[in-house]
Protein backbone atom coordinates (compact mmCIF):
# COMPACT_ATOMS: atom_id res chain seq x y z
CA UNK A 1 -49.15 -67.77 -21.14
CA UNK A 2 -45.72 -67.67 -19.52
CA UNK A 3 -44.15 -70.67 -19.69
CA UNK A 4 -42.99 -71.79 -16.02
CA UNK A 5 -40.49 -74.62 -16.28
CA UNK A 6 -38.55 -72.33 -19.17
CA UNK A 7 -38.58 -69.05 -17.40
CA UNK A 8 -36.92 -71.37 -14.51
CA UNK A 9 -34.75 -73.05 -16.05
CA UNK A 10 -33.24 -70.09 -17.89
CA UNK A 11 -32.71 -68.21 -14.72
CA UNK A 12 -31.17 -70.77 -13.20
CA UNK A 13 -28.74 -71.04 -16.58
CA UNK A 14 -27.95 -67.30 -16.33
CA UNK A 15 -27.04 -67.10 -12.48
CA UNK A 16 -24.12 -69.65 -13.35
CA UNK A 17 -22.86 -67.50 -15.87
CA UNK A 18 -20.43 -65.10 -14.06
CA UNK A 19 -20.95 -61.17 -14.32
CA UNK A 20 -19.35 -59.62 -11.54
CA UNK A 21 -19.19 -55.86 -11.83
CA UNK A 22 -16.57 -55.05 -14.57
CA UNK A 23 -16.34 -58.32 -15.96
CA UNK A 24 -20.16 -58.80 -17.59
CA UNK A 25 -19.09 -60.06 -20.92
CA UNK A 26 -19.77 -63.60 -20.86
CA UNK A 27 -22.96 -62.89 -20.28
CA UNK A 28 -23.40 -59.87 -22.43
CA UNK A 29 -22.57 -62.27 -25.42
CA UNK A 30 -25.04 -64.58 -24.48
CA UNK A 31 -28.43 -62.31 -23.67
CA UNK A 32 -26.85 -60.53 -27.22
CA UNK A 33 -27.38 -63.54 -28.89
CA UNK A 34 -30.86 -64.58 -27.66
CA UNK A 35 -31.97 -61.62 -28.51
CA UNK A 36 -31.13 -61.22 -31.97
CA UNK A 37 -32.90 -64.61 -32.15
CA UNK A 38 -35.94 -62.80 -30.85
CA UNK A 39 -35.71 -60.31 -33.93
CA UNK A 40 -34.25 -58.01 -32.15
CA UNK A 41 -31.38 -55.11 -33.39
CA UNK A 42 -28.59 -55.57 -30.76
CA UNK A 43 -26.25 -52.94 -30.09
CA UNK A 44 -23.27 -53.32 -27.49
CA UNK A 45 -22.68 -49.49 -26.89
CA UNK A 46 -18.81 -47.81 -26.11
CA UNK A 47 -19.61 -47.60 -21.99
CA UNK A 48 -17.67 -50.47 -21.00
CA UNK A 49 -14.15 -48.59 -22.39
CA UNK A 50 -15.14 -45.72 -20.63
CA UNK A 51 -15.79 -46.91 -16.70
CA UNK A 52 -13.38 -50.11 -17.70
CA UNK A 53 -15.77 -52.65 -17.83
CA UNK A 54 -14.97 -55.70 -20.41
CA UNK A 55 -18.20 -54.75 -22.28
CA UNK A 56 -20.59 -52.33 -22.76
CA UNK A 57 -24.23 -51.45 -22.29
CA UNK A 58 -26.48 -53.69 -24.32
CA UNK A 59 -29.40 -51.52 -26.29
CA UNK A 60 -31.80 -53.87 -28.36
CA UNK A 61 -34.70 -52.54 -30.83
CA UNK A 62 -37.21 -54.80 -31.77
CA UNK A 63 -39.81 -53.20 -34.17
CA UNK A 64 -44.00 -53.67 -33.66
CA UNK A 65 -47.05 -53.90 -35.71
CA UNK A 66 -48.62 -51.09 -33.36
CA UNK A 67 -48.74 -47.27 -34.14
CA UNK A 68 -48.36 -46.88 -30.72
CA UNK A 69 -45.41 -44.96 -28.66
CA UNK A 70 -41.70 -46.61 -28.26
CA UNK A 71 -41.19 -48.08 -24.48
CA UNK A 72 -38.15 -49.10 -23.08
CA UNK A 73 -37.98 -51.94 -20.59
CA UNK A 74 -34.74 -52.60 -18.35
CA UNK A 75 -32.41 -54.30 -15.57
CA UNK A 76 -28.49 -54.72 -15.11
CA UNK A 77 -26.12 -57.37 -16.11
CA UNK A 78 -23.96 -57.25 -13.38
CA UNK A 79 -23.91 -58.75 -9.83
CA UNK A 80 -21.93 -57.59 -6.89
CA UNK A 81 -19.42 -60.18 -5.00
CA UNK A 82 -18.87 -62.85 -4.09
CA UNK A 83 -20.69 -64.08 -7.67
CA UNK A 84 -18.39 -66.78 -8.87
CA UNK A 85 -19.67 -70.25 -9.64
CA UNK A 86 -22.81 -69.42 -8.39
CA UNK A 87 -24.83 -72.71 -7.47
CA UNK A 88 -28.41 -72.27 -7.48
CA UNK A 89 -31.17 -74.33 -5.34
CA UNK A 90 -34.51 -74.99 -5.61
CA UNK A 91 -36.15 -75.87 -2.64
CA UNK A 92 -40.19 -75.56 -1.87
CA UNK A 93 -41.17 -72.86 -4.89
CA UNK A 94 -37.65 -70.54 -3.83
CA UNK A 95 -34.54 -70.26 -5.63
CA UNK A 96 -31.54 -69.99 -3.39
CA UNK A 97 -27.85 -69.65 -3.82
CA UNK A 98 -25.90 -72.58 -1.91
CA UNK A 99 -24.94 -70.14 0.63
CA UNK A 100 -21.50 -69.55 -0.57
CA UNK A 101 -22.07 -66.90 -2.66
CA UNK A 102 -24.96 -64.15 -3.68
CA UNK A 103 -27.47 -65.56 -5.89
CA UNK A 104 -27.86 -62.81 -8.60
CA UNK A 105 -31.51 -62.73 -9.04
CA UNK A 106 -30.19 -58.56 -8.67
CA UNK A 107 -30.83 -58.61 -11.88
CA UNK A 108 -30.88 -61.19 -13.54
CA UNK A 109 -34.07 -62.19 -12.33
CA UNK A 110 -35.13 -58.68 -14.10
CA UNK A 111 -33.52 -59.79 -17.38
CA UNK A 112 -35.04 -63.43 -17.33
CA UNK A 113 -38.76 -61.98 -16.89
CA UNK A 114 -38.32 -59.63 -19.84
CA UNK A 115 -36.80 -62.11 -22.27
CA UNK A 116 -39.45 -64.62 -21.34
CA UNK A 117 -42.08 -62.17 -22.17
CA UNK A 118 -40.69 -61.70 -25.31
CA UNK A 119 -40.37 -65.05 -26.13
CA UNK A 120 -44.56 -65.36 -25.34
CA UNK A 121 -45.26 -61.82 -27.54
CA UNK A 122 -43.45 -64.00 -30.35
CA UNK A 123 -44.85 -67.64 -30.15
CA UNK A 124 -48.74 -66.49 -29.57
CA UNK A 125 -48.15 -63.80 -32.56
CA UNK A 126 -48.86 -60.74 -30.02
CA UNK A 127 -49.48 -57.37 -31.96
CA UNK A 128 -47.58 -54.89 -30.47
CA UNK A 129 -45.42 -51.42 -30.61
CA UNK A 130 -41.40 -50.99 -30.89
CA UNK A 131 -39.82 -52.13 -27.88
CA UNK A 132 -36.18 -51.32 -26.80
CA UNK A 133 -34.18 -53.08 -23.97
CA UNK A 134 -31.01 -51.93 -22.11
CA UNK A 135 -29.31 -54.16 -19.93
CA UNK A 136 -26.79 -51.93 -18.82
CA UNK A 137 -22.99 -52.60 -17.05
CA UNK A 138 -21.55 -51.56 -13.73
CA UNK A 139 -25.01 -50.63 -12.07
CA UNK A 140 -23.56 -51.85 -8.87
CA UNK A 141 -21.47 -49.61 -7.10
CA UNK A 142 -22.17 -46.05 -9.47
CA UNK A 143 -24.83 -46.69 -11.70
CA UNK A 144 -22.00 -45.99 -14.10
CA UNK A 145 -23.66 -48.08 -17.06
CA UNK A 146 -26.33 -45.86 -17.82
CA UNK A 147 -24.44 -42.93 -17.02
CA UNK A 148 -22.31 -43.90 -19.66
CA UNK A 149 -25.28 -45.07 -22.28
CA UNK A 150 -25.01 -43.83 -25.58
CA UNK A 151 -28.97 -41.80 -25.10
CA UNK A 152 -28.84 -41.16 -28.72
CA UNK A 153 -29.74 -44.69 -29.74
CA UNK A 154 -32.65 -44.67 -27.59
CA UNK A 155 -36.10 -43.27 -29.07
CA UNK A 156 -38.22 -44.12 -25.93
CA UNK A 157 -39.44 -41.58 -23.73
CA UNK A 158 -40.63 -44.35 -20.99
CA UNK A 159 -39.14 -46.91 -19.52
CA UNK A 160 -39.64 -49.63 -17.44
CA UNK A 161 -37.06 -50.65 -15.08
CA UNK A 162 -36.78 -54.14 -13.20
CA UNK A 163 -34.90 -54.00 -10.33
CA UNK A 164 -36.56 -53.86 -7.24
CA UNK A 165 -37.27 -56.15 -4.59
CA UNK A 166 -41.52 -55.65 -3.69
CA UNK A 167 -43.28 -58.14 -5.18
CA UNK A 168 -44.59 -57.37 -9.14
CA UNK A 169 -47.31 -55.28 -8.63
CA UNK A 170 -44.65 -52.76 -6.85
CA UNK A 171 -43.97 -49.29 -8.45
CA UNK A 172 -41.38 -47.07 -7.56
CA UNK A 173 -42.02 -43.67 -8.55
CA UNK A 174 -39.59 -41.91 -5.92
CA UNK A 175 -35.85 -42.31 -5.84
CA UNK A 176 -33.31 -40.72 -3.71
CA UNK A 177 -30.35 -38.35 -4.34
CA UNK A 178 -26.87 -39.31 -3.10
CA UNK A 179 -23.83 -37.64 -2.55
CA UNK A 180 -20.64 -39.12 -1.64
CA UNK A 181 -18.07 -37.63 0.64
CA UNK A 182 -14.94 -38.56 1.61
CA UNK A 183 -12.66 -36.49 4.08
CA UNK A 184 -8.91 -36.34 3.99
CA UNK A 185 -8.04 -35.12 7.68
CA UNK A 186 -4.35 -34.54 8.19
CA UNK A 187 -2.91 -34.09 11.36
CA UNK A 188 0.52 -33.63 12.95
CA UNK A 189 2.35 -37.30 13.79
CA UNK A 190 4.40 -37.71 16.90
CA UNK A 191 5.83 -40.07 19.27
CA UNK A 192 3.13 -41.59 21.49
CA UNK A 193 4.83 -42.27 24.31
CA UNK A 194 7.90 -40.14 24.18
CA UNK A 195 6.01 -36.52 22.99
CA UNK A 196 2.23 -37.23 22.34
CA UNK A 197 1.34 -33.81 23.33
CA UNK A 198 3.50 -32.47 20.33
CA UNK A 199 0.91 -34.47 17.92
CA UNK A 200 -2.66 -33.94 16.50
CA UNK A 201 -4.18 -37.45 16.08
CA UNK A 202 -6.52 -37.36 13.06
CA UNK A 203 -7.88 -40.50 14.27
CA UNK A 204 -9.43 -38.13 17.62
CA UNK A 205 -10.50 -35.28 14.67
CA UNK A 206 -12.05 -38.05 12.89
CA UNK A 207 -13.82 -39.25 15.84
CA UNK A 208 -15.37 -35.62 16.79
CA UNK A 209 -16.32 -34.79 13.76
CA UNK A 210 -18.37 -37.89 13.19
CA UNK A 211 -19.54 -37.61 16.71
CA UNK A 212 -21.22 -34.16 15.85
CA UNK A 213 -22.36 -35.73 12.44
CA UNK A 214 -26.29 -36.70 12.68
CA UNK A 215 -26.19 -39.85 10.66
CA UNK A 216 -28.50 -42.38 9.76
CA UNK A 217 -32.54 -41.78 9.62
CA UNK A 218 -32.71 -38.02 9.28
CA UNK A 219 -35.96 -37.47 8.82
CA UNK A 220 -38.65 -39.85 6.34
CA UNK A 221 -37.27 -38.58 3.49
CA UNK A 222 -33.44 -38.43 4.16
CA UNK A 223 -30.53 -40.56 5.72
CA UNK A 224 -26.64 -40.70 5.80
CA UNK A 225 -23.62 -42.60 7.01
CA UNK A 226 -20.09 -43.02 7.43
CA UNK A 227 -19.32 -46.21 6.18
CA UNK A 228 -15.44 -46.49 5.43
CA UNK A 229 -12.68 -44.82 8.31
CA UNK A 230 -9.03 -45.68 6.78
CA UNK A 231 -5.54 -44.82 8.58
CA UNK A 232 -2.94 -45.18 10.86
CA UNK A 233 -0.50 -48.00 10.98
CA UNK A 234 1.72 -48.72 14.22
CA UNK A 235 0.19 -47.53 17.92
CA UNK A 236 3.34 -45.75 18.94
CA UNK A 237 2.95 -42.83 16.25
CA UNK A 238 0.23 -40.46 16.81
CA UNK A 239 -1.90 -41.53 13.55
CA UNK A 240 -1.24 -38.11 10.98
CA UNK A 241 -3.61 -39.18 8.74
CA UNK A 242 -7.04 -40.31 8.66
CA UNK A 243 -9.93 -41.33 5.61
CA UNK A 244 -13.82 -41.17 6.18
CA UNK A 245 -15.87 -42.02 3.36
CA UNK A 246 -19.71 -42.10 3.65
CA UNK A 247 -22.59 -40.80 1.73
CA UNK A 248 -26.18 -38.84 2.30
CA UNK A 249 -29.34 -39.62 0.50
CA UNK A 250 -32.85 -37.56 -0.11
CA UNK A 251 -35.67 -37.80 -1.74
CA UNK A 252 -35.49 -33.88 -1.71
CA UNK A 253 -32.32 -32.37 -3.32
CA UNK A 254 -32.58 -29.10 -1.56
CA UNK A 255 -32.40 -31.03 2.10
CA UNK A 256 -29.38 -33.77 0.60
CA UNK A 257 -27.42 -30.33 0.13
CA UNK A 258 -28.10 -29.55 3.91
CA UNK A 259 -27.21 -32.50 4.94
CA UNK A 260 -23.79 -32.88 2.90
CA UNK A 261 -22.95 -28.93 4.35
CA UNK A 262 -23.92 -30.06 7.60
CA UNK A 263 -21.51 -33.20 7.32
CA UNK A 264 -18.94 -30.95 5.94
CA UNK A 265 -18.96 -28.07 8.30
CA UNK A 266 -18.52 -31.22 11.30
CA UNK A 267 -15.12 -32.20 9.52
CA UNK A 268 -14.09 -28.51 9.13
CA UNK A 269 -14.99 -27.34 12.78
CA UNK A 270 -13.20 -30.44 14.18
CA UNK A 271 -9.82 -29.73 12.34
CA UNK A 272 -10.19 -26.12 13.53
CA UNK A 273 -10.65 -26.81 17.13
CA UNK A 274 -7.85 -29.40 16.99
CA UNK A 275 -5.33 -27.86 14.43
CA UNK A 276 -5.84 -30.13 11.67
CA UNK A 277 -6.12 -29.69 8.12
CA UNK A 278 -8.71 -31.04 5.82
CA UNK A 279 -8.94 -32.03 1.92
CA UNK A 280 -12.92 -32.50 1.44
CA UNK A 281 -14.48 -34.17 -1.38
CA UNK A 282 -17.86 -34.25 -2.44
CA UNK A 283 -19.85 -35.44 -5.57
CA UNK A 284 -23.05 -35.87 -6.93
CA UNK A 285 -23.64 -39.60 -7.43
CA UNK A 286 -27.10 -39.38 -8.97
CA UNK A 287 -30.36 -36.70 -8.50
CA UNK A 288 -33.83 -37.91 -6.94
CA UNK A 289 -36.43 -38.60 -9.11
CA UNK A 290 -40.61 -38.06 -8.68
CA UNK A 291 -43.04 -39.23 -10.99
CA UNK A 292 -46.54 -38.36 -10.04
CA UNK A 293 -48.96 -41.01 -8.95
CA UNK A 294 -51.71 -40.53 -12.02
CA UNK A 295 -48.80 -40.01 -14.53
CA UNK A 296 -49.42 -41.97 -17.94
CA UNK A 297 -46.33 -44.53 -17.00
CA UNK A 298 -47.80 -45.65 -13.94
CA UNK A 299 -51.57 -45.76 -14.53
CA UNK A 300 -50.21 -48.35 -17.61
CA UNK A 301 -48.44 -50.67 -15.05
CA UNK A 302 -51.56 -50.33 -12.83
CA UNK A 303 -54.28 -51.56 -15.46
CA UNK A 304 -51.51 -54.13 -16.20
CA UNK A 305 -51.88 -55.42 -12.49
CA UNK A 306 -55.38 -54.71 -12.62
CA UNK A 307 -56.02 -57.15 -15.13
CA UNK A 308 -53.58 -59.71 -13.91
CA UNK A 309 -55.25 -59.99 -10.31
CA UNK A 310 -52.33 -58.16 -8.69
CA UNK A 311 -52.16 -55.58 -6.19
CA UNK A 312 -50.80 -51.86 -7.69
CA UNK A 313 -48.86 -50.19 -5.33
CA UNK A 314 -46.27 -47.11 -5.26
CA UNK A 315 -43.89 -46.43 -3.35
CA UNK A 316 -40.29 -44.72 -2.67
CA UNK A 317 -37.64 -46.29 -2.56
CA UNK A 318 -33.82 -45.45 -0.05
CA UNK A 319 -32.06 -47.01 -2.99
CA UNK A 320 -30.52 -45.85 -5.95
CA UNK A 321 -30.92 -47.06 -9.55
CA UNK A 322 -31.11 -46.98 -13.13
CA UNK A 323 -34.24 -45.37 -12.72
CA UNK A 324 -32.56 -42.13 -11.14
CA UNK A 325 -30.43 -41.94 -14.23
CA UNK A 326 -32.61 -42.79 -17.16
CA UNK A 327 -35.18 -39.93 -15.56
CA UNK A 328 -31.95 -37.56 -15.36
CA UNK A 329 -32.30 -38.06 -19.05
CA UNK A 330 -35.37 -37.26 -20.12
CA UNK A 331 -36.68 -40.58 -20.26
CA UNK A 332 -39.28 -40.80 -17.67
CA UNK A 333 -38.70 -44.17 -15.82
CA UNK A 334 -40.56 -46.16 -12.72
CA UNK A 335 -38.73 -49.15 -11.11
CA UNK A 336 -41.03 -52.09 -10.85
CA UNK A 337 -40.07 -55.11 -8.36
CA UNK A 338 -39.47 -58.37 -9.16
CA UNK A 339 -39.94 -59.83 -5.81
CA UNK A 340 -35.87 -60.80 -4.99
CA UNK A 341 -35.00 -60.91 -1.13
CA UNK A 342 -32.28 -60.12 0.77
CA UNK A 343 -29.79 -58.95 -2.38
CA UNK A 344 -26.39 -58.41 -2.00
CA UNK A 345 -26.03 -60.99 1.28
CA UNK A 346 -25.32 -64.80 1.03
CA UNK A 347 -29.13 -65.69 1.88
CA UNK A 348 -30.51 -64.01 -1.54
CA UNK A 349 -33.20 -65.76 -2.66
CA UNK A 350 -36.49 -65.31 -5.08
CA UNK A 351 -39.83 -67.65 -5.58
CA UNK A 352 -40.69 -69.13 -8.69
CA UNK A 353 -44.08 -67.11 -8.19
CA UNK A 354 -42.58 -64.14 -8.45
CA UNK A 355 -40.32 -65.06 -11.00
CA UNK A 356 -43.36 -65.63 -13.42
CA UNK A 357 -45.43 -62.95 -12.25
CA UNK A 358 -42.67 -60.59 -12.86
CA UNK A 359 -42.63 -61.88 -16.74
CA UNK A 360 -46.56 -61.84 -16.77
CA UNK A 361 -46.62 -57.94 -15.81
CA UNK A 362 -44.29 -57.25 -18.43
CA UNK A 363 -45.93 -58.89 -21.43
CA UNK A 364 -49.34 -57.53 -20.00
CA UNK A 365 -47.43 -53.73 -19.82
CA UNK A 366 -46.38 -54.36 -23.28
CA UNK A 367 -50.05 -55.39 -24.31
CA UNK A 368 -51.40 -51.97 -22.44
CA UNK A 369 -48.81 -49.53 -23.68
């Protein structure tokens, strides 16, 4: 039986150990060390000296009793900002930050159910198969951990991520594509007062080609947005240069590369009419993923919620994870949640109900596999 008032107490522990994006270490060292007091075989993989984070990928082996297939279970280190000296409160059954900062339950709330499970497959003498963990670097802002993972230390073919926000019970077997753009438009600067009409403001370009840009909800499966416009510097220069940055997401790779076109023929056309140039980038962040409903990886989380009381549900998800990556390759991976709310703002929080549930489902998974 998970044990409530340690499950607690050790989130609350890890939260005030600072892992901002890059800078995971300190923590790293610590969930290394628990670990190999678990039994595990703790790895810290060469990622982090490739995407310059101060550590790398953690990849832990912990060897069963069970003839019974290898499964992978995992969730990210680090947090995005602000995430120093987090202060944690715990008010009515929820965990809180103190409002100054994020509260990290992104995924450390992940990374406190699995290690608690663990800790119950040990002390009640559990049989069970090989498990591997990988709590994995620089997830925020690229997914660059896993990208970076060293896939030939991992025998699992199935994994288990923990890093979504439904409550447990929630399976995630659809992930989007993104693609990144970002649009160098160069005009010609001028005086603005003296000899405007000698200028091309890439500020106006900018402006009509995102006006021409559909952006946001496409359609159910796809969405995009401009989220970063850079340039100029004084008002009496008509602005030569000019910076958009946004991105496009689909569950269906064929209509992300309409969309990206689409956003890139709206910068081109612009420049045209106006007599602009353009330097146009455009990458591949990460691919969609799709497992199907009644696939082997999902009916085993769904007698795992079946026999816990909880409600099995799947879904697909706007978001991008580990999941997308791990699935790029060839380890077919779902995303359960872990019930944290509003991630990534100042009002983050997570109940103690969920907290525990998440760690039931995952020793129950582990049971079922």
């Amino acid at each position: 039986m998970i044990n409530k008032e340690r499950i607690v107490k050790k989130f609350l522990e890890y939260v005030q150990i600072d892992s901002e994006t890059k800078n995971e270490k300190e923590f790293a060292d610590k969930i290394k060390l628990e670990l190999e007091e678990l039994g595990f075989e703790v790895y810290i993989d060469e990622a982090g000296k490739k995407v310059g984070s101060n550590t790398g990928n953690i990849i832990a082996k912990l060897k069963g009793n069970k003839d019974t297939e290898t499964i992978l279970f995992s969730a990210h280190m680090d947090t995005v900002t602000p995430g120093l000296s987090i202060k944690p409160i715990v008010k009515d059954g929820v965990i809180y930050s103190d409002g100054t900062t994020i509260l990290g339950s992104d995924d450390k709330a992940g990374i406190a159910a699995i290690i608690e499970a663990v800790k119950i497959l040990k002390e009640e003498n559990i049989d069970h198969g090989n498990i591997e963990i990988v709590f994995s670097i620089y997830e925020e802002g690229g997914l660059y951990g896993t990208k970076n993972l060293e896939y030939d230390k991992i025998e699992s073919k199935k994994a288990f991520v923990l890093d979504s926000g439904g409550a447990p019970g929630e399976i995630i077997i659809k992930g989007p594509a993104q693609d990144k753009l970002v649009a160098k438009i160069i005009g010609i600067p001028a005086h603005a007062g003296v000899c405007p009409e000698e200028g091309v403001s890439a500020i106006q370009v900018a402006a009509s080609a995102i006006a021409k840009m559909n952006l946001l909800r496409i359609d159910e499966e796809t969405t995009a947005n401009i989220g970063i416009i850079e340039g100029g510097k004084v008002t009496n220069i008509v602005c030569p240069e000019v910076t958009i940055t946004g991105e496009a997401r689909s569950l269906v790779n064929e209509k992300l590369d309409k969309q990206t076109a689409h956003m890139v023929q709206c910068v081109e056309e612009a420049c045209k009419e106006f007599g602009a140039k353009t330097e146009i980038d455009t990458s591949r962040a990460y691919s969609a993923f799709n497992v199907d409903e009644n696939d082997d990886i999902v009916n085993i989380v769904k007698n795992a919620c079946s026999i816990l009381g909880f409600e099995a549900i799947t879904k697909a998800s706007g978001g991008g994870s580990d999941t997308n990556i791990l699935n790029g390759n060839g380890i077919k991976a779902v995303n359960l949640g872990v019930g944290m709310k509003k991630v990534h703002t100042l009002e983050e929080y997570i109940s103690i109900e969920d907290l525990v549930n998440t760690a039931k489902l995952v020793l129950e998974i582990i049971k079922n596999a």
